[in-house]
Protein backbone atom coordinates (compact mmCIF):
# COMPACT_ATOMS: atom_id res chain seq x y z
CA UNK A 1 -42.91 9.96 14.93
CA UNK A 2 -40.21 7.41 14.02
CA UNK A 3 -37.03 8.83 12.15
CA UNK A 4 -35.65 6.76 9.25
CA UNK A 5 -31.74 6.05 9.05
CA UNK A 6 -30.03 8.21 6.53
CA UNK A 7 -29.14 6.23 2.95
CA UNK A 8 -26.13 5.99 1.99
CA UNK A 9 -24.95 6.22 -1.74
CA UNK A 10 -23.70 2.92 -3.20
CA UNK A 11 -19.95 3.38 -3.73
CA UNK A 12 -19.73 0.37 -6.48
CA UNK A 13 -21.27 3.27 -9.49
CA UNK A 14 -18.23 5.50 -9.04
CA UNK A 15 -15.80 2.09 -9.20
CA UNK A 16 -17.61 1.15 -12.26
CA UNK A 17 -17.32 4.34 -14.08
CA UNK A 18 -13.72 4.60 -13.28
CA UNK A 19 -13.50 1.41 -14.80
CA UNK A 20 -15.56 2.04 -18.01
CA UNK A 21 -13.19 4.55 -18.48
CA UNK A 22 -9.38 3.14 -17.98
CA UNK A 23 -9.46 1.81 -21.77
CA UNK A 24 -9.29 5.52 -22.53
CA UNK A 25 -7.58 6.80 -19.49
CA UNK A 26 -5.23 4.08 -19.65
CA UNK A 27 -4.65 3.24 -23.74
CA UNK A 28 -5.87 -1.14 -24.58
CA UNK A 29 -2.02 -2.02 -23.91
CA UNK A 30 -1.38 -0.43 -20.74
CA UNK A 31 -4.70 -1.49 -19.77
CA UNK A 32 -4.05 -5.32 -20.60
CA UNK A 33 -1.05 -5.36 -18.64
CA UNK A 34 -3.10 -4.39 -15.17
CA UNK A 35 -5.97 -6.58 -16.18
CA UNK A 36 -3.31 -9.45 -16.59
CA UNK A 37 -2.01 -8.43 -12.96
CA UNK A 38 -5.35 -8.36 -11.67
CA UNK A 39 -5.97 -11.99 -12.67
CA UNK A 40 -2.65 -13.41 -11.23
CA UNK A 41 -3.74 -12.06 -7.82
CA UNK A 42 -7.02 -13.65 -8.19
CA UNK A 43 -6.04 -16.67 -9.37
CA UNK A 44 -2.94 -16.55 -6.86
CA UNK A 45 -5.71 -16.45 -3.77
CA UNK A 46 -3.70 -13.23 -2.43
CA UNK A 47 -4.78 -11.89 0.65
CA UNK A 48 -6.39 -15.36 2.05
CA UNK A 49 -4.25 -15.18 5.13
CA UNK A 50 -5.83 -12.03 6.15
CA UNK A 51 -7.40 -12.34 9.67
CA UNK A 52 -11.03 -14.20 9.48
CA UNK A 53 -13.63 -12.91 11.59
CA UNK A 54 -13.64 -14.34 14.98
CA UNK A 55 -9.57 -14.35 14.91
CA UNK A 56 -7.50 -11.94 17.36
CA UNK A 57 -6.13 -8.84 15.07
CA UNK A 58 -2.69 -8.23 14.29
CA UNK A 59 -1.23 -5.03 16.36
CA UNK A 60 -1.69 -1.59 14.63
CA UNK A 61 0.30 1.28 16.31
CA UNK A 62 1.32 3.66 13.85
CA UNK A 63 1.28 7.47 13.79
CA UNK A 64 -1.41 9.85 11.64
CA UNK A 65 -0.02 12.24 8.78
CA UNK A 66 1.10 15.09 11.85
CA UNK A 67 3.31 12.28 13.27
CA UNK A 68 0.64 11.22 16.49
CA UNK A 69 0.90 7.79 17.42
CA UNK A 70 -2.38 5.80 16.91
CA UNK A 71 -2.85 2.41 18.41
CA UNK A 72 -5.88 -0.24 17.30
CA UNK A 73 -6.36 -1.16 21.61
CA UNK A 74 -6.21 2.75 22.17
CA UNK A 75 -8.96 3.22 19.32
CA UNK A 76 -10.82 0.17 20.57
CA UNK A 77 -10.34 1.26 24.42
CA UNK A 78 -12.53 4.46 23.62
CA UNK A 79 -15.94 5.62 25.16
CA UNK A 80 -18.55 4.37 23.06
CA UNK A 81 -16.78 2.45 20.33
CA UNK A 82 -18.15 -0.70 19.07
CA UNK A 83 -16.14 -1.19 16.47
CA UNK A 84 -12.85 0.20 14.75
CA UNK A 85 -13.28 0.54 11.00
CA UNK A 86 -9.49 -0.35 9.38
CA UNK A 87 -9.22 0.60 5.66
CA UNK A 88 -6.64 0.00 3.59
CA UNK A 89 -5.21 1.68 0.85
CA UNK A 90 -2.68 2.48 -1.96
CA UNK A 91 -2.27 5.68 -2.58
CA UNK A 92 -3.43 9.18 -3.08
CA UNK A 93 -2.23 8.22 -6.87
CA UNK A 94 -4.68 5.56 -7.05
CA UNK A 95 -8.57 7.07 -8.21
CA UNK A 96 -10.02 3.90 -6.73
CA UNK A 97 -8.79 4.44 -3.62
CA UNK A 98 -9.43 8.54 -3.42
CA UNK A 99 -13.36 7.70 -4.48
CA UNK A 100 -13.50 4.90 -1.27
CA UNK A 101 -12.19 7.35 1.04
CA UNK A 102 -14.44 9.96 -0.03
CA UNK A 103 -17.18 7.00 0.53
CA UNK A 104 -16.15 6.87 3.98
CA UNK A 105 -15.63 10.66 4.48
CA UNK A 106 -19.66 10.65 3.24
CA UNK A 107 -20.97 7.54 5.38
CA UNK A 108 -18.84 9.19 8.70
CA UNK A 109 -21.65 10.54 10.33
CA UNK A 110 -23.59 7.44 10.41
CA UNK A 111 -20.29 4.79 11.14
CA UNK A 112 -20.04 7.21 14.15
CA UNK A 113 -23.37 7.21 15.27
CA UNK A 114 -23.39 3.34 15.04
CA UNK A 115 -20.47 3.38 17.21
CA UNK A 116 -17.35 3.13 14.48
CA UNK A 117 -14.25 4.61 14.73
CA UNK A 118 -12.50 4.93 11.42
CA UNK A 119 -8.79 4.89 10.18
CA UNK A 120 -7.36 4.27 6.58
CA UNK A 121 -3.80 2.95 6.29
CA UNK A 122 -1.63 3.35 3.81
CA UNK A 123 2.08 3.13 3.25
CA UNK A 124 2.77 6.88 1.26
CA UNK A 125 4.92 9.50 2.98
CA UNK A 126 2.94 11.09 6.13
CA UNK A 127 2.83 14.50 4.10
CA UNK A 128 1.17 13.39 1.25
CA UNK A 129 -1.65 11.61 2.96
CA UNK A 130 -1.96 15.30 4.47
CA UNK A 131 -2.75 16.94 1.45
CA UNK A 132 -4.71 14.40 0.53
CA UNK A 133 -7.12 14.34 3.90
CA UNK A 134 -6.80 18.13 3.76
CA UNK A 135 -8.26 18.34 -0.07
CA UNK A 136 -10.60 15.55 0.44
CA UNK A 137 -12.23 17.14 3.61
CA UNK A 138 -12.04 13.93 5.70
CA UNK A 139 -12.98 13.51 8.76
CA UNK A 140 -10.92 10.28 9.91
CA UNK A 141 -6.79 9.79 10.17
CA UNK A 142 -4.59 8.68 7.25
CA UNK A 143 -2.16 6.45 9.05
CA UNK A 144 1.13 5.48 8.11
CA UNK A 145 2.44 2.34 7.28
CA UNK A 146 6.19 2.50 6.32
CA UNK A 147 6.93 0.04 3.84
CA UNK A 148 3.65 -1.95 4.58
CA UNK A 149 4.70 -3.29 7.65
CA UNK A 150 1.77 -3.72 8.95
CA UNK A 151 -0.44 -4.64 6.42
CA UNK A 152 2.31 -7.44 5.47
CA UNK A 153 1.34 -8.36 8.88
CA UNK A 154 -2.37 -8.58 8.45
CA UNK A 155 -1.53 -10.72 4.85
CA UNK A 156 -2.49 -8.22 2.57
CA UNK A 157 0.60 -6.42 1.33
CA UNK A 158 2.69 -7.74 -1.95
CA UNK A 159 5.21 -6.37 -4.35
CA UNK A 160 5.18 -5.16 -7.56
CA UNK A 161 6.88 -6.83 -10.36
CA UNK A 162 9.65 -5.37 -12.94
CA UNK A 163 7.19 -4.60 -15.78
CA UNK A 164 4.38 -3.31 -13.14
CA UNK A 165 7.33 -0.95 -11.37
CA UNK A 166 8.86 0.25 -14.95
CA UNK A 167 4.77 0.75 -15.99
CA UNK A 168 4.04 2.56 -12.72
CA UNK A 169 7.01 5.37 -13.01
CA UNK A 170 6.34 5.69 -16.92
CA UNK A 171 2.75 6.84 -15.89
CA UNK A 172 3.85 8.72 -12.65
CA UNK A 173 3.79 6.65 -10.06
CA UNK A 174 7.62 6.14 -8.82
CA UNK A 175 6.60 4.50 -5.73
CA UNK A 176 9.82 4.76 -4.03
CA UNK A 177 9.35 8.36 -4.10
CA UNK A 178 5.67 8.29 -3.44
CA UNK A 179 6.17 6.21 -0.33
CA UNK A 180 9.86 6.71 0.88
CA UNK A 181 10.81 2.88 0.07
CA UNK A 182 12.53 1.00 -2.56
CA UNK A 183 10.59 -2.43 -1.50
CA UNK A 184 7.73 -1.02 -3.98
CA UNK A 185 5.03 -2.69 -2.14
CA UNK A 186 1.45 -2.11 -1.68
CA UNK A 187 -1.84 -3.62 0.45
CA UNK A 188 -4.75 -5.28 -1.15
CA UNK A 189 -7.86 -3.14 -1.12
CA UNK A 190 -9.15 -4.49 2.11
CA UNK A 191 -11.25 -2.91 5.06
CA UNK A 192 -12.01 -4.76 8.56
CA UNK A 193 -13.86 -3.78 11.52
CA UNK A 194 -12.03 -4.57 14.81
CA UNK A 195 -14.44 -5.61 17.78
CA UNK A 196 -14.02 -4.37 21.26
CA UNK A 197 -12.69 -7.84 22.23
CA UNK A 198 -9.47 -7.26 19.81
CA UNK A 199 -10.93 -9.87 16.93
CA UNK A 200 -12.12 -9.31 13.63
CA UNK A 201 -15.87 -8.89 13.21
CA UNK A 202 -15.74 -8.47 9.58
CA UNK A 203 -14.24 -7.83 6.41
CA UNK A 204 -13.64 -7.07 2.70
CA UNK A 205 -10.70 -8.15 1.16
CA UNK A 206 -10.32 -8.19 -2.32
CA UNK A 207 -7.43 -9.04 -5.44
CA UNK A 208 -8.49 -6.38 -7.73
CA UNK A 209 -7.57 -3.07 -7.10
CA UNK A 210 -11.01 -1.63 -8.59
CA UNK A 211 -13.42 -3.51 -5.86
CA UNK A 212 -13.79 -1.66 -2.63
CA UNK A 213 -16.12 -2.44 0.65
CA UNK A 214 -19.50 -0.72 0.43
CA UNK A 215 -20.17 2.02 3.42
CA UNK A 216 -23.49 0.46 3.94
CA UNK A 217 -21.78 -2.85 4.44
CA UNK A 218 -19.71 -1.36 6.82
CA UNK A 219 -22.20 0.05 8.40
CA UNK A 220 -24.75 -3.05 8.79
CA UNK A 221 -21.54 -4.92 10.41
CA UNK A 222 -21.07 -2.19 13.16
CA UNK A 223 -25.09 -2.14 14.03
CA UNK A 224 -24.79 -6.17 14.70
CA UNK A 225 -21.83 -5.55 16.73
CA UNK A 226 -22.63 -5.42 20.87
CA UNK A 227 -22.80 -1.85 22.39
CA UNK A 228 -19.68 -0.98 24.99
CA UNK A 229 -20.67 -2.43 28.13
């Protein structure tokens, strides 16, 4: 009696109600000025120096929210890992971001099985992103990235400019408080998946803050990936 892989739930739905829903969350001028924003980055080509697949990864060694030091060749190094899952992103402020982690909290069970080990970076203050794993149940480690080090090092971190920082504390989001540092940069939404060899095997990186990498996606690139020899 065969057994049939578990679904999992598309994560694009919950993006595209969020976004049906900024004009009101947001107010039409507010929400013009991100839209604008959005555009330059797209039209800018940010993030097209992240790693391609096939190229050698940029280091990650960083430490989780309880201060333990996490390195991508430890995390690659470990019994029965294909694949290490790197994801990318802003802020427990940002609802885009808290419904793709609790994509990846869902699909855990099956990136596991298929031999992924997962970690989500972002550059907030380590005791934040441990409320925020701590509320949203998840199973993986929020690593730190002080002042987006290293995602400036994988190509996907840029700065925010004088209208976007005055926006972001009039609606709450004083990001040199949030994350410690007066740079007030950020990564691209952007998730790749490490081989055992130390290059990329595939990723999602994206200009608009709204799109996100499917956990089905992620999980058809760690099935094509070679088991640990």
């Amino acid at each position: 009696m065969s057994t049939q892989a578990p679904t999992l739930d598309p994560l694009e739905p919950r993006l595209a109600a969020l976004r049906r829903m900024a004009p009101t969350r947001l107010g039409p001028e507010v929400l013009a000025i991100f839209e604008h924003t959005i555009q330059q980055a797209l039209r800018s080509g940010l993030g097209a120096g992240a790693p391609q697949p096939g190229q050698p990864a940029p280091d990650l060694a960083l430490t989780d929210a309880a201060g333990r030091p996490l390195s991508l060749a430890a995390l690659r190094a470990e019994p029965g890992v294909t694949g290490v899952v790197v994801s990318f992103f802003r802020g427990d402020w940002c609802l885009y971001c808290g419904e793709a982690l609790a994509a990846l909290a869902a699909a855990h069970d099956s990136l596991r099985a298929a031999g992924g080990r997962v970690v989500a970076v972002s550059p907030q203050r380590p005791e934040i992103s441990a409320a925020q794993a701590e509320r949203l149940a998840l199973p993986f480690p929020l690593l730190h990235d002080p002042g987006c080090g290293t995602a400036d090092a994988w190509g996907i971190a840029h700065g925010l400019d004088e209208t976007m920082r005055r926006l972001f504390v009039e609606l709450g989001r004083d990001l040199a408080q949030w994350n410690g540092d007066t740079r007030w940069l950020l990564p691209l939404p952007a998730t790749f998946i490490i081989g055992r060899d130390g290059r990329v095997a595939w990723r999602f990186v994206h200009g608009d803050y709204s799109r996100r990498a499917e956990p089905a996606d992620i999980l058809a690139a760690l099935r094509r990936l070679p088991p640990p020899g």
